[in-house]
Protein backbone atom coordinates (compact mmCIF):
# COMPACT_ATOMS: atom_id res chain seq x y z
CA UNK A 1 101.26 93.96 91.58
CA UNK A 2 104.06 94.78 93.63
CA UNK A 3 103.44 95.03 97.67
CA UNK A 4 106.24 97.17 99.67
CA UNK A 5 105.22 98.11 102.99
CA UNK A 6 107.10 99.95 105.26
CA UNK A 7 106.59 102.15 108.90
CA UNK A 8 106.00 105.94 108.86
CA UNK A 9 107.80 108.00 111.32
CA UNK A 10 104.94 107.47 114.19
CA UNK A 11 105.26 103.77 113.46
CA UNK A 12 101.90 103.72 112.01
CA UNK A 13 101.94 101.05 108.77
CA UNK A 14 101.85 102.20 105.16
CA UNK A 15 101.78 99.48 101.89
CA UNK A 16 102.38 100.86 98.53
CA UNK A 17 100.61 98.70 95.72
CA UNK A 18 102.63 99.03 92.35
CA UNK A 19 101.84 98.42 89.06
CA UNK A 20 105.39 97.86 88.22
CA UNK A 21 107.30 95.15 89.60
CA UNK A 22 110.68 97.91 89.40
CA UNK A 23 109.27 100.52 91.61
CA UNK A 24 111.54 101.60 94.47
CA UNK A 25 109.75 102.47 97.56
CA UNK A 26 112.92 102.89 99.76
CA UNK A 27 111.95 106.52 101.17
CA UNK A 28 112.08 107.22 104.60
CA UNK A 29 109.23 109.09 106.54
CA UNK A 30 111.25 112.46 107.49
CA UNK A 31 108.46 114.05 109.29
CA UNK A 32 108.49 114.61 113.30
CA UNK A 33 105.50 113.27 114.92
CA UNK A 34 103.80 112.36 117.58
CA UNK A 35 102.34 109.60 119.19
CA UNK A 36 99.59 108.03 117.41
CA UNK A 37 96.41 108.42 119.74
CA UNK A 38 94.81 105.93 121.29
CA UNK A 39 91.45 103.38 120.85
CA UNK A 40 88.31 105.20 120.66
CA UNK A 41 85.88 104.17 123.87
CA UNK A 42 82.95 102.01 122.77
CA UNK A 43 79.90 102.88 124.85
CA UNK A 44 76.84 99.94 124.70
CA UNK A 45 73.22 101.57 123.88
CA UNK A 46 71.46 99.23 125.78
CA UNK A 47 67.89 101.12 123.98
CA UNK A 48 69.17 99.82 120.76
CA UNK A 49 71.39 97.04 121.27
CA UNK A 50 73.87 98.80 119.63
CA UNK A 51 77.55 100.26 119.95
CA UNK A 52 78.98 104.14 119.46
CA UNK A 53 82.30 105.20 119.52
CA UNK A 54 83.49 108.26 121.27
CA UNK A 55 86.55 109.22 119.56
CA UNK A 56 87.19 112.83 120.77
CA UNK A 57 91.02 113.10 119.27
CA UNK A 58 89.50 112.71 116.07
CA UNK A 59 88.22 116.54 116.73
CA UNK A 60 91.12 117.82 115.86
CA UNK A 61 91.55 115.90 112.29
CA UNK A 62 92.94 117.65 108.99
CA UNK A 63 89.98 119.57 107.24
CA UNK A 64 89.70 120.47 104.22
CA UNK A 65 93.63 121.84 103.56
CA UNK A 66 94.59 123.91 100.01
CA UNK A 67 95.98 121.78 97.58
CA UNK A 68 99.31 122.41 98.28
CA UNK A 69 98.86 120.88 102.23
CA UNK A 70 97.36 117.84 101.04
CA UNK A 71 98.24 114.93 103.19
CA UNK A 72 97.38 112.53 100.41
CA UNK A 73 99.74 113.67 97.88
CA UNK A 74 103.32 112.09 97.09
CA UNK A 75 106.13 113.71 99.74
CA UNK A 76 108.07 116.32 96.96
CA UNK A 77 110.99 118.15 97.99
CA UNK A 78 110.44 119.86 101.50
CA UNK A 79 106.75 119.63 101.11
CA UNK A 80 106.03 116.44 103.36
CA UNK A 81 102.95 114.02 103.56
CA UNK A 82 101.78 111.15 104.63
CA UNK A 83 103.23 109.66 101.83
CA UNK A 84 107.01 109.63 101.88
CA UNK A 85 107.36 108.55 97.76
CA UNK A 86 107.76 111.34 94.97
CA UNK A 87 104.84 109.20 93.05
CA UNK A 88 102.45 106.42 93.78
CA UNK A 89 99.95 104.32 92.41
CA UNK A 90 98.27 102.80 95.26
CA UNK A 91 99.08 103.60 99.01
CA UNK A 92 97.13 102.08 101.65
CA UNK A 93 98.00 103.05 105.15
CA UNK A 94 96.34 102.98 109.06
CA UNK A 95 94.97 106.35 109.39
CA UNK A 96 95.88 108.97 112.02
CA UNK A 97 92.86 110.04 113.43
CA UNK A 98 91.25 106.84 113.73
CA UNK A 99 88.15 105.96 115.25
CA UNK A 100 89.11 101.92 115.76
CA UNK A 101 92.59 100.95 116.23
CA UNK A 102 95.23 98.03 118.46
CA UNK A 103 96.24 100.93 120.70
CA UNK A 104 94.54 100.01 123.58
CA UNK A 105 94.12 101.99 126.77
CA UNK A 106 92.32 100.74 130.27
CA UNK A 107 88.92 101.69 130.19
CA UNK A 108 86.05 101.82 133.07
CA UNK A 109 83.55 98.51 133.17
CA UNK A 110 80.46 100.83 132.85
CA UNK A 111 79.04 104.35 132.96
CA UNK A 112 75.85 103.04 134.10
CA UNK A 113 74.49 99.80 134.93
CA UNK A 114 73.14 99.97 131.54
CA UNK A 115 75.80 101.09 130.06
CA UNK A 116 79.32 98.95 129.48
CA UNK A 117 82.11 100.49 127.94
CA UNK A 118 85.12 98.91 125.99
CA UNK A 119 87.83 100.00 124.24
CA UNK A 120 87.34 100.62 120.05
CA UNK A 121 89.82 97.75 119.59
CA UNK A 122 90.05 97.66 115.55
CA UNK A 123 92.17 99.48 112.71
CA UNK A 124 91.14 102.26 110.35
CA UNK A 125 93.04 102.57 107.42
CA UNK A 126 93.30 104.97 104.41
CA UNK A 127 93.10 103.69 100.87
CA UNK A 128 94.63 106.23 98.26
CA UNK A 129 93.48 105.63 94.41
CA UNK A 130 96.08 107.71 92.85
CA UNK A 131 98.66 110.38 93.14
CA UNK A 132 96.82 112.88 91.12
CA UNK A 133 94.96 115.45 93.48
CA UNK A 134 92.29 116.47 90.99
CA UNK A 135 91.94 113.02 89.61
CA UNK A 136 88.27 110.78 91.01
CA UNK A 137 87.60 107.67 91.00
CA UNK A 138 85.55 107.84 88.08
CA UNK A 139 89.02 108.77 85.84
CA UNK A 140 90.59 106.24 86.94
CA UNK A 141 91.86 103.71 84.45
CA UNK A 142 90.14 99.73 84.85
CA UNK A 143 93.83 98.50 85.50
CA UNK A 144 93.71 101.06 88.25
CA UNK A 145 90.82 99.59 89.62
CA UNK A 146 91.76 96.39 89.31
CA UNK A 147 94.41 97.44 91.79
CA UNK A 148 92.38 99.14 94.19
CA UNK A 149 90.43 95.95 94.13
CA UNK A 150 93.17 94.11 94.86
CA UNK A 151 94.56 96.42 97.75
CA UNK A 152 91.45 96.38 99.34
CA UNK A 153 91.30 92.59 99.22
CA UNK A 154 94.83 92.24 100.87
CA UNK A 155 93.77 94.08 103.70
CA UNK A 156 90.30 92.89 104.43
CA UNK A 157 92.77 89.28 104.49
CA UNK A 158 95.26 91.04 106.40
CA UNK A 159 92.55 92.80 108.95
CA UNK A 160 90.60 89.89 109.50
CA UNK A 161 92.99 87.92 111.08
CA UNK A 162 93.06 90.58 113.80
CA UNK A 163 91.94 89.42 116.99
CA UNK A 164 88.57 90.77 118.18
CA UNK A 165 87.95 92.29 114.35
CA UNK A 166 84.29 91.23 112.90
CA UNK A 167 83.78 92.92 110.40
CA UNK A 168 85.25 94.72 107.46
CA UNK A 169 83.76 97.87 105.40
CA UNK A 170 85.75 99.16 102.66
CA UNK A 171 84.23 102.49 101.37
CA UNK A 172 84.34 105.76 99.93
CA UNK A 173 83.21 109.12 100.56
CA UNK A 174 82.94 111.68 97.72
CA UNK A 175 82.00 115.08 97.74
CA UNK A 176 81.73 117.91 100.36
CA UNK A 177 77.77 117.36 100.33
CA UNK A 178 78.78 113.85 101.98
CA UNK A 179 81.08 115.52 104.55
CA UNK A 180 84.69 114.90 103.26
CA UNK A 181 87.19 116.54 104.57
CA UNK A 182 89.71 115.92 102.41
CA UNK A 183 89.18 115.85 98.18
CA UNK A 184 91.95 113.98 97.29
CA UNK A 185 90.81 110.94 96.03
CA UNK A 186 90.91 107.95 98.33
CA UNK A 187 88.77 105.65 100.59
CA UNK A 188 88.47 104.21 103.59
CA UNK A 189 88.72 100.32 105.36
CA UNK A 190 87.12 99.46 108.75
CA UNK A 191 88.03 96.46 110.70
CA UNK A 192 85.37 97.06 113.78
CA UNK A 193 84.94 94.79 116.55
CA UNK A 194 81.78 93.82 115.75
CA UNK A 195 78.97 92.97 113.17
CA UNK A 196 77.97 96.25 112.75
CA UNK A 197 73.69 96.85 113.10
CA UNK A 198 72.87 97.25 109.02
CA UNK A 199 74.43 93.91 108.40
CA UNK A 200 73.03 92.26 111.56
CA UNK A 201 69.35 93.41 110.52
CA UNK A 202 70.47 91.95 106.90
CA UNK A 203 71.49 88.95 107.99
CA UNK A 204 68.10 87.99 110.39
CA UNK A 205 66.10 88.66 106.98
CA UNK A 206 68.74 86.44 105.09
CA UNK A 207 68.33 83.83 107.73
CA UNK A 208 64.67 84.02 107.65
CA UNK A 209 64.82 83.50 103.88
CA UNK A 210 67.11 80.22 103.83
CA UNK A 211 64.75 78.54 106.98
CA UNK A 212 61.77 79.32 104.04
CA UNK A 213 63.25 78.11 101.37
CA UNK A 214 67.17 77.51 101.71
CA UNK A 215 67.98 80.07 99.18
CA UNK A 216 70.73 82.94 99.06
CA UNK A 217 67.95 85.69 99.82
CA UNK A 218 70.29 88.38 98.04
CA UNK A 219 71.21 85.94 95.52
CA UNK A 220 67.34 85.41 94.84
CA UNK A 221 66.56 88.97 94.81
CA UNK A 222 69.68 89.69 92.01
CA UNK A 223 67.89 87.27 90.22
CA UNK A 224 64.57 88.34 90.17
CA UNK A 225 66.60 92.30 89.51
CA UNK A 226 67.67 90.88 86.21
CA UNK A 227 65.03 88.55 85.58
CA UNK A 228 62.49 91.69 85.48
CA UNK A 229 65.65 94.48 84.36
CA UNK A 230 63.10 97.30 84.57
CA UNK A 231 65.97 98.62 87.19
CA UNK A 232 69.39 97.24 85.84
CA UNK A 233 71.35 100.03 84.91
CA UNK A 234 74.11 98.30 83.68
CA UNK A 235 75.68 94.27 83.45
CA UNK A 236 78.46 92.23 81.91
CA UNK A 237 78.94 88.36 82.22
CA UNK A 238 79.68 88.78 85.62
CA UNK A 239 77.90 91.95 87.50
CA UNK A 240 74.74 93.45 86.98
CA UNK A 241 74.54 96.69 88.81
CA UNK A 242 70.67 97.84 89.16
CA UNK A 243 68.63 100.36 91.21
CA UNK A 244 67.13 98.33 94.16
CA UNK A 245 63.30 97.91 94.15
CA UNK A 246 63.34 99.82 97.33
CA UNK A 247 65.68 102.09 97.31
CA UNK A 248 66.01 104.67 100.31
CA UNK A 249 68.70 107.23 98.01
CA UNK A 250 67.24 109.12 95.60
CA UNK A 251 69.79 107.71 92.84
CA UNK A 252 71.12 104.33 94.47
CA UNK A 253 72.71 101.46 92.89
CA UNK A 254 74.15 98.12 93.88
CA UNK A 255 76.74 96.44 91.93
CA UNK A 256 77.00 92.82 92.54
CA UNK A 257 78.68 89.57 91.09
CA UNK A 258 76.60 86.86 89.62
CA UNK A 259 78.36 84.39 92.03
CA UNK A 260 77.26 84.42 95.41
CA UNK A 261 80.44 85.33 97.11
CA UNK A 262 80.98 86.67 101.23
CA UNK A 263 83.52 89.21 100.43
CA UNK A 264 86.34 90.87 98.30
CA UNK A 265 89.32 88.04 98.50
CA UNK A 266 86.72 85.67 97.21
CA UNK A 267 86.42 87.00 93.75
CA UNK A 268 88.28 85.41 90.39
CA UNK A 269 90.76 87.12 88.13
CA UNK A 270 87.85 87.36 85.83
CA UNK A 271 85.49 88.79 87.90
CA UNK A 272 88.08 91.10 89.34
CA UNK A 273 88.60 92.42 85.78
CA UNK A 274 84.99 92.54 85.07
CA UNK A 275 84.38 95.14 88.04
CA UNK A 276 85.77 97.95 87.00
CA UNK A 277 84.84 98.77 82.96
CA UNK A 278 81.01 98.04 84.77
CA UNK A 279 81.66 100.27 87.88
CA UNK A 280 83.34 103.04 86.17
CA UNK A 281 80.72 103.36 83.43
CA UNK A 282 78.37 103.59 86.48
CA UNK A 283 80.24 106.12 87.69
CA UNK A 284 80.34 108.34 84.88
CA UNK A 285 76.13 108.15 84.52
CA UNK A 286 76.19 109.60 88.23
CA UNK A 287 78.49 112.40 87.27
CA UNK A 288 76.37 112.62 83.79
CA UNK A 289 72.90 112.78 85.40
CA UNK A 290 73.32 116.62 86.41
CA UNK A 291 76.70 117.81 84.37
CA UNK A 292 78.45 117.91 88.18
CA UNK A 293 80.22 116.03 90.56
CA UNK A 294 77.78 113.91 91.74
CA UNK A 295 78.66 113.71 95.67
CA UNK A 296 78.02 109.64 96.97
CA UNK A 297 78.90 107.07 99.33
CA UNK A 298 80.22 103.58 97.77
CA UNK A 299 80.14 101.11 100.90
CA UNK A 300 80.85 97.43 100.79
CA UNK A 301 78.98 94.86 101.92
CA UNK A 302 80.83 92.35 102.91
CA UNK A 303 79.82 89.01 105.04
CA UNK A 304 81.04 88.99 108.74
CA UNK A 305 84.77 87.91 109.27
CA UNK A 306 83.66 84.45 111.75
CA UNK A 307 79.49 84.17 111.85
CA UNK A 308 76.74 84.16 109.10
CA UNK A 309 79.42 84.36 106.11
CA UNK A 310 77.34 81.58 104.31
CA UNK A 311 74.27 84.15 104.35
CA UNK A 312 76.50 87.30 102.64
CA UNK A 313 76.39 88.17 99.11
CA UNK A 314 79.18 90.62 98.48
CA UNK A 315 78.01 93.74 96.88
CA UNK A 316 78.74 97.63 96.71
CA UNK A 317 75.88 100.04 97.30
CA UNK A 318 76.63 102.97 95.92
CA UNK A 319 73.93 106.40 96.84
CA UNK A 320 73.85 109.89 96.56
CA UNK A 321 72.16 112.42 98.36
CA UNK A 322 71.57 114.47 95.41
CA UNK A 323 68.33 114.47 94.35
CA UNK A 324 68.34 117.66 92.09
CA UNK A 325 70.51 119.61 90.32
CA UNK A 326 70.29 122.38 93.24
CA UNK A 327 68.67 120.59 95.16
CA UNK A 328 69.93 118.05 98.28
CA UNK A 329 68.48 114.59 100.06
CA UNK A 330 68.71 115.48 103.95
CA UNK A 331 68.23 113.38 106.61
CA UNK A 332 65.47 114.98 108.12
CA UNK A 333 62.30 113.78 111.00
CA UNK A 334 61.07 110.68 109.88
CA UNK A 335 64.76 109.38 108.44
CA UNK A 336 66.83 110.42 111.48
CA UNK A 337 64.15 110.12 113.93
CA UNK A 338 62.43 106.81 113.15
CA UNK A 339 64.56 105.19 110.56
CA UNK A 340 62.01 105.64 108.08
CA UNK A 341 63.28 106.60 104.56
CA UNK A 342 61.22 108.80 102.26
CA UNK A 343 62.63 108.75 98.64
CA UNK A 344 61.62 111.03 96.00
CA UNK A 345 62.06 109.58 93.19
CA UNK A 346 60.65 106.08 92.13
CA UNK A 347 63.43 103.64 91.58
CA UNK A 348 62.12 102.74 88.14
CA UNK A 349 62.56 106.74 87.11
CA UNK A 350 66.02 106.60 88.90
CA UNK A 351 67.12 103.79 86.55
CA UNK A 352 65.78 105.50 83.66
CA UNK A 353 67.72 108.48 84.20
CA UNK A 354 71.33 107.07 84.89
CA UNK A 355 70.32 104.49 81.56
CA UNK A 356 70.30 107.91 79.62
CA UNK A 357 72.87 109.36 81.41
């Protein structure tokens, strides 16, 4: 893989990730822009000991454009993108709405007493999986993945070493059911400036688990996932993807590497390689279960960038709100309100179904 990386015309960063070692990425950014904006403001929750950003430039972002405005599509001719290069294979670049970024600007103390504000010190950044528009992740190639996998590891390296960054969340968001608002295929990379609240509540049950027994306590649950397989959808030597025993999504699945592992840059060649024939066959049984673009959400779980890493388990949970073929998983009273998921469909049916897809 070939790494080029080179400043668009705002001075934001962009790194192209070839699959030839000959590719010229020499094009200049020709585009007139201005000023990227700056940090988001972080306001404390003191209720639920949590942060939210309040990133009002990001009002303005692109939404949904026609194909032929796509920002994510190689710069051709006088039609100019975010992209400067006639062709790509994998561009990762910081994005330009972002709600976390090193532009920082002076913020008050507080709102209230109860209520400190700091900047959104962080970086976003966009991950782009190919050049082709009306291409998905799903038809991508397993060398292609391989790269993405690789990209994504370079910058959760790169990003960590950040100061203030805690955390890193690769992801993906597919579909217009999800909320994209742009289809060309691509993801997305966090770098936030703290553990973020899914992961803390993970890693107080983790820690509970090694005080019991000093055990991995997702490590111990993969086990007993393959050890029963009534809701392993898929595996090869090295992942097992399965539908957890309590899943929240009506179709859910976690993809995970034997080897207990705290992020991305952590993983072998081999299980590099291994990834993608297993996650794009997974793939393909979402798509299959209903003959249609099956909108989802892959996020990464990755351990924390300086506390707790010895209690991660890397692993992607992928989920769909789609829990019919016309019909849709919303958020409603209990799930929004309380945090109380109400699924549908029993796990063990949901495994059945993408086995057959």
């Amino acid at each position: 893989m070939k790494r080029t990386q080179i400043e668009l015309a705002d001075g934001r960063e962009l790194i192209y990730f070839d699959e030839r070692d000959d590719a010229v990425r020499d094009q200049p950014d020709r585009r007139e822009l201005p000023p990227p904006p700056h940090a988001s403001q972080l306001r404390y929750d003191p209720l639920t000991d949590e942060w939210v950003a309040v990133a009002v430039h990001r009002q303005t972002r692109t939404f949904l454009p026609p194909a032929d405005q796509c920002p994510l599509c190689p710069s051709r001719g006088d039609r100019l993108s975010e992209i400067p290069a006639p062709d790509y294979d994998v561009v990762v670049f910081e994005n330009r709405f972002p709600s976390l970024s090193q532009r920082v600007a002076e913020e008050p103390a507080e709102i209230t007493p109860f209520t400190p504000v700091r900047p959104g010190l962080g970086k976003c950044e966009v991950v782009c999986f190919t050049d082709d528009h009306n291409a998905s992740f799903a038809s991508l190639s397993p060398g292609r993945v391989r790269t993405v996998l690789d990209a994504i590891a370079d910058r959760t390296t790169a990003l960590s070493e950040l100061p203030g960054v805690e955390q890193i969340f690769p992801f993906e968001n597919r579909g217009v059911e999800i909320g994209v608002t742009l289809h060309h295929p691509h993801g997305q990379i966090y770098a936030y400036p703290f553990v973020t609240p899914r992961t803390r509540t993970m890693l107080a049950a983790a820690r509970r688990h090694f005080d019991r027994t000093g055990g991995n306590l997702y490590a111990d649950v993969l086990a007993a996932e393959r050890a029963t397989g009534d809701r392993v959808v898929a595996s090869n030597e090295h992942w097992t993807a399965y539908v957890p025993a309590a899943a929240r999504w009506p179709f859910e699945v976690h993809v995970a590497p034997h080897r207990p592992v705290p992020d991305i840059p952590a993983l072998d060649d081999a299980e590099r390689d291994a990834f993608g024939p297993l996650y794009l066959d997974v793939l393909r049984r979402f798509d299959g279960l209903f003959d249609l673009p099956m909108p989802y959400i892959a996020a990464w779980h990755q351990a924390p960038v300086r506390v707790d890493r010895e209690l991660g388990h890397l692993h992607l949970q992928l989920f769909s709100i789609r829990r019919a073929k016309d019909k849709l998983k919303y958020l409603a009273g209990s799930e929004s309100g309380m945090g109380v998921f109400i699924n549908d469909i029993a796990p063990e049916r949901a495994a059945e179904l993408l086995r057959a897809a």
